[in-house]
Protein backbone atom coordinates (compact mmCIF):
# COMPACT_ATOMS: atom_id res chain seq x y z
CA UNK A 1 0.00 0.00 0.00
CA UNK A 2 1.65 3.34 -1.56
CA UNK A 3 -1.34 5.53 -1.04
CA UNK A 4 -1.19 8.84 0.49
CA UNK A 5 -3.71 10.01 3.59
CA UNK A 6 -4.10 13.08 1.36
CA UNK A 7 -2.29 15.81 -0.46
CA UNK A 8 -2.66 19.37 -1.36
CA UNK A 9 -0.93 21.23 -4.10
CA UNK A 10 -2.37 24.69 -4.81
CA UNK A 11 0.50 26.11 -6.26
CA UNK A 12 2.57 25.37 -9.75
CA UNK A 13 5.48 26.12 -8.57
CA UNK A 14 8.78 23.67 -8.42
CA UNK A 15 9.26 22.79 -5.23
CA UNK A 16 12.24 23.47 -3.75
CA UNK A 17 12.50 22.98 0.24
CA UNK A 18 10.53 20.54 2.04
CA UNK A 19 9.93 20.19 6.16
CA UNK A 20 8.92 17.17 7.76
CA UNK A 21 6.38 17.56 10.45
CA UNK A 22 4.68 15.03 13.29
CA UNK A 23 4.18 13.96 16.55
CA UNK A 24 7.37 12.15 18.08
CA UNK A 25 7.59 8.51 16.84
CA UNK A 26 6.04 8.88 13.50
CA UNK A 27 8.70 8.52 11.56
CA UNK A 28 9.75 12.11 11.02
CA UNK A 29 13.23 11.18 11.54
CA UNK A 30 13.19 8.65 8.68
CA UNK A 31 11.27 10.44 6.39
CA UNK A 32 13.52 13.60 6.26
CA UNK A 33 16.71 11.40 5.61
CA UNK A 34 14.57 9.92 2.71
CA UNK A 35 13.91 13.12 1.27
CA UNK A 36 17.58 14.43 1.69
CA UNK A 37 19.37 11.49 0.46
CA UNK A 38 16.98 10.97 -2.49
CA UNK A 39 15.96 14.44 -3.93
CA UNK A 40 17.45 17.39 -4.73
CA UNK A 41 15.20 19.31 -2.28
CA UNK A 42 16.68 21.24 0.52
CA UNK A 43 15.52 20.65 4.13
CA UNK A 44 14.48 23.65 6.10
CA UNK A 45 12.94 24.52 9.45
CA UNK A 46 11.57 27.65 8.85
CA UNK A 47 8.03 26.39 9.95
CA UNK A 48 8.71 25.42 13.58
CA UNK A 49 9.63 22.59 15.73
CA UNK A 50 8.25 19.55 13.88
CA UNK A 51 7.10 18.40 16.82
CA UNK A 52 4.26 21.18 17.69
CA UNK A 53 0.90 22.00 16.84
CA UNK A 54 1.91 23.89 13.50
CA UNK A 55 1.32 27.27 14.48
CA UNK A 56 3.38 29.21 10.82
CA UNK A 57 1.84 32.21 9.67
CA UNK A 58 2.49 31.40 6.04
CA UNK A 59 4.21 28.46 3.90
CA UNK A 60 6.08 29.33 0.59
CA UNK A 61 4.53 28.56 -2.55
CA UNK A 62 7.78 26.25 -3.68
CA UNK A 63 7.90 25.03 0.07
CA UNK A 64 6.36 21.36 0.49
CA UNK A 65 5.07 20.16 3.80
CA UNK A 66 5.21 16.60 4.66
CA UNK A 67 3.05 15.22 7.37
CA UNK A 68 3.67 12.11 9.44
CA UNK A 69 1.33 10.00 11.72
CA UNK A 70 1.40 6.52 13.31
CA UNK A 71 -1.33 4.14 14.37
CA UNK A 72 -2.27 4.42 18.17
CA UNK A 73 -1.06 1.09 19.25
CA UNK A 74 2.27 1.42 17.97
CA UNK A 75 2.38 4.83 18.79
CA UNK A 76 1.76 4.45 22.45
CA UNK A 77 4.30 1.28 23.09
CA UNK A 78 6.94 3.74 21.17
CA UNK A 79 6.31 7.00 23.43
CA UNK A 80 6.44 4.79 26.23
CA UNK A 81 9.87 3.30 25.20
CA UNK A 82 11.16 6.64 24.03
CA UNK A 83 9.57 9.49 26.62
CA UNK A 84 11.44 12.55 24.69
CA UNK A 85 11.46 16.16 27.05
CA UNK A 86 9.47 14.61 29.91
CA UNK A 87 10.52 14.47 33.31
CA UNK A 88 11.79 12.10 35.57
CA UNK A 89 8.20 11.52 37.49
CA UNK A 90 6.77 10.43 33.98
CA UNK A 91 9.84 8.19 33.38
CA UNK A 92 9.76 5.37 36.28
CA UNK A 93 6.29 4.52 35.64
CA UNK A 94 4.43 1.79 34.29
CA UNK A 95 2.98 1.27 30.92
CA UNK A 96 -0.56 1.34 32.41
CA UNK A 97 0.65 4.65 34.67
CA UNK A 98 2.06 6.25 31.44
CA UNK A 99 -1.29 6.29 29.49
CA UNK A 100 -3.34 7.86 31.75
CA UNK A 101 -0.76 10.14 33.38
CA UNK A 102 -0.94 14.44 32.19
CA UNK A 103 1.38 14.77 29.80
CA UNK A 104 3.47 17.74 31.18
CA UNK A 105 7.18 18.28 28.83
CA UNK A 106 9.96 20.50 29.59
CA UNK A 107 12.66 21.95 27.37
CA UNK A 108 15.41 19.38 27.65
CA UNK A 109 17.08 19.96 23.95
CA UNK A 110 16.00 23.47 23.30
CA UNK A 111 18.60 23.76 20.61
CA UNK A 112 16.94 20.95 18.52
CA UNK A 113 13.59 22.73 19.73
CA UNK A 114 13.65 25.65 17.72
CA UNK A 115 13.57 27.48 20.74
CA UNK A 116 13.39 30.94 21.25
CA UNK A 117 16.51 31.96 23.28
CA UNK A 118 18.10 28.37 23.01
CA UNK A 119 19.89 27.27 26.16
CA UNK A 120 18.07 30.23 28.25
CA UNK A 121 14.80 27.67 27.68
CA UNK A 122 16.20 24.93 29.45
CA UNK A 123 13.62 23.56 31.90
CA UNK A 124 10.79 25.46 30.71
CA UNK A 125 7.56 24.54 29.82
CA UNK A 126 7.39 23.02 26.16
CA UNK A 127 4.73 25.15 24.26
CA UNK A 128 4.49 23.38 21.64
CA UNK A 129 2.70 20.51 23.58
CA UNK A 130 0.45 22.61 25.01
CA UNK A 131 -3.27 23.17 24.17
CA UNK A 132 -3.01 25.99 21.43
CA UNK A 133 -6.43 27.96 22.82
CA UNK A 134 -6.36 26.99 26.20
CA UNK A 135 -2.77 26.69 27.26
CA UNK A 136 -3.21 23.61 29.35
CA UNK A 137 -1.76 20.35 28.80
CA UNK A 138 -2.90 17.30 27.40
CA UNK A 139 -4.87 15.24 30.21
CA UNK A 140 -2.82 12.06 28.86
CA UNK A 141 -0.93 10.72 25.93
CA UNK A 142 -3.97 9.81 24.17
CA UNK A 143 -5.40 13.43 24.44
CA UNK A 144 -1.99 14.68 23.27
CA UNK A 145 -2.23 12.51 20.12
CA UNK A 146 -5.94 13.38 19.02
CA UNK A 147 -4.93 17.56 19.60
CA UNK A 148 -1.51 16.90 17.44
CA UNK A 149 -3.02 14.79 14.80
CA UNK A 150 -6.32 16.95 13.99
CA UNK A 151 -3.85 20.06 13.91
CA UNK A 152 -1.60 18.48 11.71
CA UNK A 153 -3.89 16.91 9.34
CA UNK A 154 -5.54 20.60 8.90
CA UNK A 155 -2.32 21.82 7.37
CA UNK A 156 -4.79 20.36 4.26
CA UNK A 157 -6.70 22.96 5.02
CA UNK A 158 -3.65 25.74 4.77
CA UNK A 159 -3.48 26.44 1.47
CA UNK A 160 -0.51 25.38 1.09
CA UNK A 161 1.46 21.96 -0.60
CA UNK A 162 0.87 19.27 1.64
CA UNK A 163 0.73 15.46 1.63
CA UNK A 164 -0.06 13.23 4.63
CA UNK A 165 1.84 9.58 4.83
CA UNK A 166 1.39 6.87 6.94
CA UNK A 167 4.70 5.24 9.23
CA UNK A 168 3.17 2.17 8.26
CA UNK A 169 3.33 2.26 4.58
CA UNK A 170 7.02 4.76 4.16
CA UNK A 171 8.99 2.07 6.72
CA UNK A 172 7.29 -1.42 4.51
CA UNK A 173 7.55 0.78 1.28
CA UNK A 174 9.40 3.47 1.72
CA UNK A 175 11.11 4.11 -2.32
CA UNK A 176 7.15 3.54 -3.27
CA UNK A 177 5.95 6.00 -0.72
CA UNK A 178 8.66 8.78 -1.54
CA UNK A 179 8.26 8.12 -5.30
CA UNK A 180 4.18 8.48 -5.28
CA UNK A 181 4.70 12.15 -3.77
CA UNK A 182 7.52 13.10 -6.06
CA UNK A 183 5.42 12.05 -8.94
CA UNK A 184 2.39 14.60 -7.36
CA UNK A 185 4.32 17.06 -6.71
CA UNK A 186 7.13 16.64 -9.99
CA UNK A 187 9.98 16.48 -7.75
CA UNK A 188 12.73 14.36 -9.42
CA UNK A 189 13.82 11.08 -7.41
CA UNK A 190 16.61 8.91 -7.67
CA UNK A 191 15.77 5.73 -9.12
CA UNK A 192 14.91 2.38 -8.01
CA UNK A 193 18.94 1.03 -8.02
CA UNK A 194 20.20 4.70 -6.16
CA UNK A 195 17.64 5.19 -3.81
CA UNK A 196 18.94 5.02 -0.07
CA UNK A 197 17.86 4.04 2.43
CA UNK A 198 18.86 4.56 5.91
CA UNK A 199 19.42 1.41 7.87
CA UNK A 200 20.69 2.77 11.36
CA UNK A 201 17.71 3.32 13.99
CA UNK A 202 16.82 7.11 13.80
CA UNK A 203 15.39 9.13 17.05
CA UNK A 204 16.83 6.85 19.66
CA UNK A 205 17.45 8.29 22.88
CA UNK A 206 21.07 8.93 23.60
CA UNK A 207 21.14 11.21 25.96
CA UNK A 208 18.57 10.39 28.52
CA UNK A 209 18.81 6.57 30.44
CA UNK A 210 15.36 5.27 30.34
CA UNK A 211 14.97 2.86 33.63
CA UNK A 212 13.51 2.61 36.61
CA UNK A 213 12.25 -0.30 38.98
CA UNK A 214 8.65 0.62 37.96
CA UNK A 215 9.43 0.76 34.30
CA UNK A 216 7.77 -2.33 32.07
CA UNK A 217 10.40 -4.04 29.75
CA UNK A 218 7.86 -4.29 27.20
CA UNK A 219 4.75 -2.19 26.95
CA UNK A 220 1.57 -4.51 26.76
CA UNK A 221 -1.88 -3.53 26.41
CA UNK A 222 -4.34 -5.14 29.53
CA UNK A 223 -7.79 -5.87 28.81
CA UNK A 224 -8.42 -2.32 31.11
CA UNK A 225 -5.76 -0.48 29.21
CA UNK A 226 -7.41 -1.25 25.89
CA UNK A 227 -10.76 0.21 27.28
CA UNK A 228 -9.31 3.16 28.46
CA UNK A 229 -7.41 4.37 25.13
CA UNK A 230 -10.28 3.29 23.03
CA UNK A 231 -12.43 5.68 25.43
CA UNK A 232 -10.05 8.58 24.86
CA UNK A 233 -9.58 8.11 21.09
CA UNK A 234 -10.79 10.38 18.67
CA UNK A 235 -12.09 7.45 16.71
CA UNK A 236 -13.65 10.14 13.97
CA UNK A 237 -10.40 11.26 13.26
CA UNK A 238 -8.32 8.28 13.71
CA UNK A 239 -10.74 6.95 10.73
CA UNK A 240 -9.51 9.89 8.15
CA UNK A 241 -6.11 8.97 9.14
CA UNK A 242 -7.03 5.35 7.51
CA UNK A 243 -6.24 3.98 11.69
CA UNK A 244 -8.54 2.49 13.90
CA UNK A 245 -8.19 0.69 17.55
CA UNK A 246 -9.91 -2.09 18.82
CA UNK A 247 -10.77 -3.04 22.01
């Protein structure tokens, strides 16, 4: 399966810079190297911290956004196993304890962050996490992932070029993926006996130890853990993203 989520592309201009955007684990990391090692296109970060609930107040009409989501099981085992900018009290927990605890982030890697004053943001609360009206966080990781993913996929909704892939299909497929939105949006692509692709794990965490005696060597799913993400799902939207969850 090659097929996009969906794509936008108002503009007839070549495209000449692309950003990757998505919630952690999503394959943002693995996309971008895609895109760098196999098109001409130059990577920018003009539009933010990939990470946040896109908040740009214009894109460029030879600019491409790419969009990246995940399916919620997989998505939750890998935040679990991978708990980027949160602290320690969120760390030593449980799997069960990590779904239904606030999500509360601090600015750990401001540098990375595209953070306004860099290293004079260390410790403080990650905006880009928070609720974009409100300010408050996210009552859990599930509540994180419905805000993020209905704010990212209404970058359709921007005006602006735009196509939405699925983890699932660019890591099984990923020279079909890349290919099918080079061909929409006429972006030249190295062919089938050039194209690269990476084969080191991207976005592991290397500068944080992950352990603690309450800490589950493998995240699994009980029967009461199933019924409480499938209760906090946006299962309206998790249908558009071509995802569902089952309980």
């Amino acid at each position: 399966m090659t097929d996009l989520i969906a794509w936008r592309r108002p503009f007839d201009a070549p495209i000449k810079r692309f950003q990757v955007l998505g919630e952690r684990s999503s394959g943002t990391n693995f996309v971008d190297v895609l895109f760098k090692r196999n098109t001409t296109l130059q990577p920018t970060k003009d539009y933010g911290w990939k990470h946040a609930v896109p908040q740009f107040t214009s894109v460029l009409r030879d600019d491409l956004i790419i969009v990246c989501f995940r399916g919620p099981e997989s998505w939750l085992r890998s935040m679990y196993a991978k708990p980027w900018h949160v602290p320690d009290s969120l760390v030593n927990v449980t799997f069960s304890e990590f779904l239904r605890a606030p999500w509360v982030t601090v600015m750990d890697m401001p540098g990375a962050m595209s953070a306004v004053g860099a290293r004079k943001s260390l410790d403080l609360p990650v905006q880009g996490d928070r609720h974009p009206i409100t300010g408050m966080h996210l009552e859990n990781p599930v509540q994180l992932r419905n805000l993020k993913n209905a704010a990212f996929l209404g970058v359709l909704e921007r005006g602006c070029n735009v196509a939405l892939i699925r983890h699932e299909d660019v890591t099984k497929y990923p020279r079909e993926t890349i290919s099918k939105v080079c061909e929409l949006f006429d972006i030249p692509v190295n062919a089938a006996d050039d194209f690269v692709i990476p084969t080191r794990q991207l976005g592991e965490m290397t500068q944080r130890n992950v352990e603690g005696l309450r800490r589950d060597k493998v995240a699994t799913y009980s029967d009461d853990d199933r019924a409480f993400v499938f209760s906090q799902l946006d299962h309206d939207l998790e249908t558009k993203l071509g995802y569902g969850f089952s309980i």
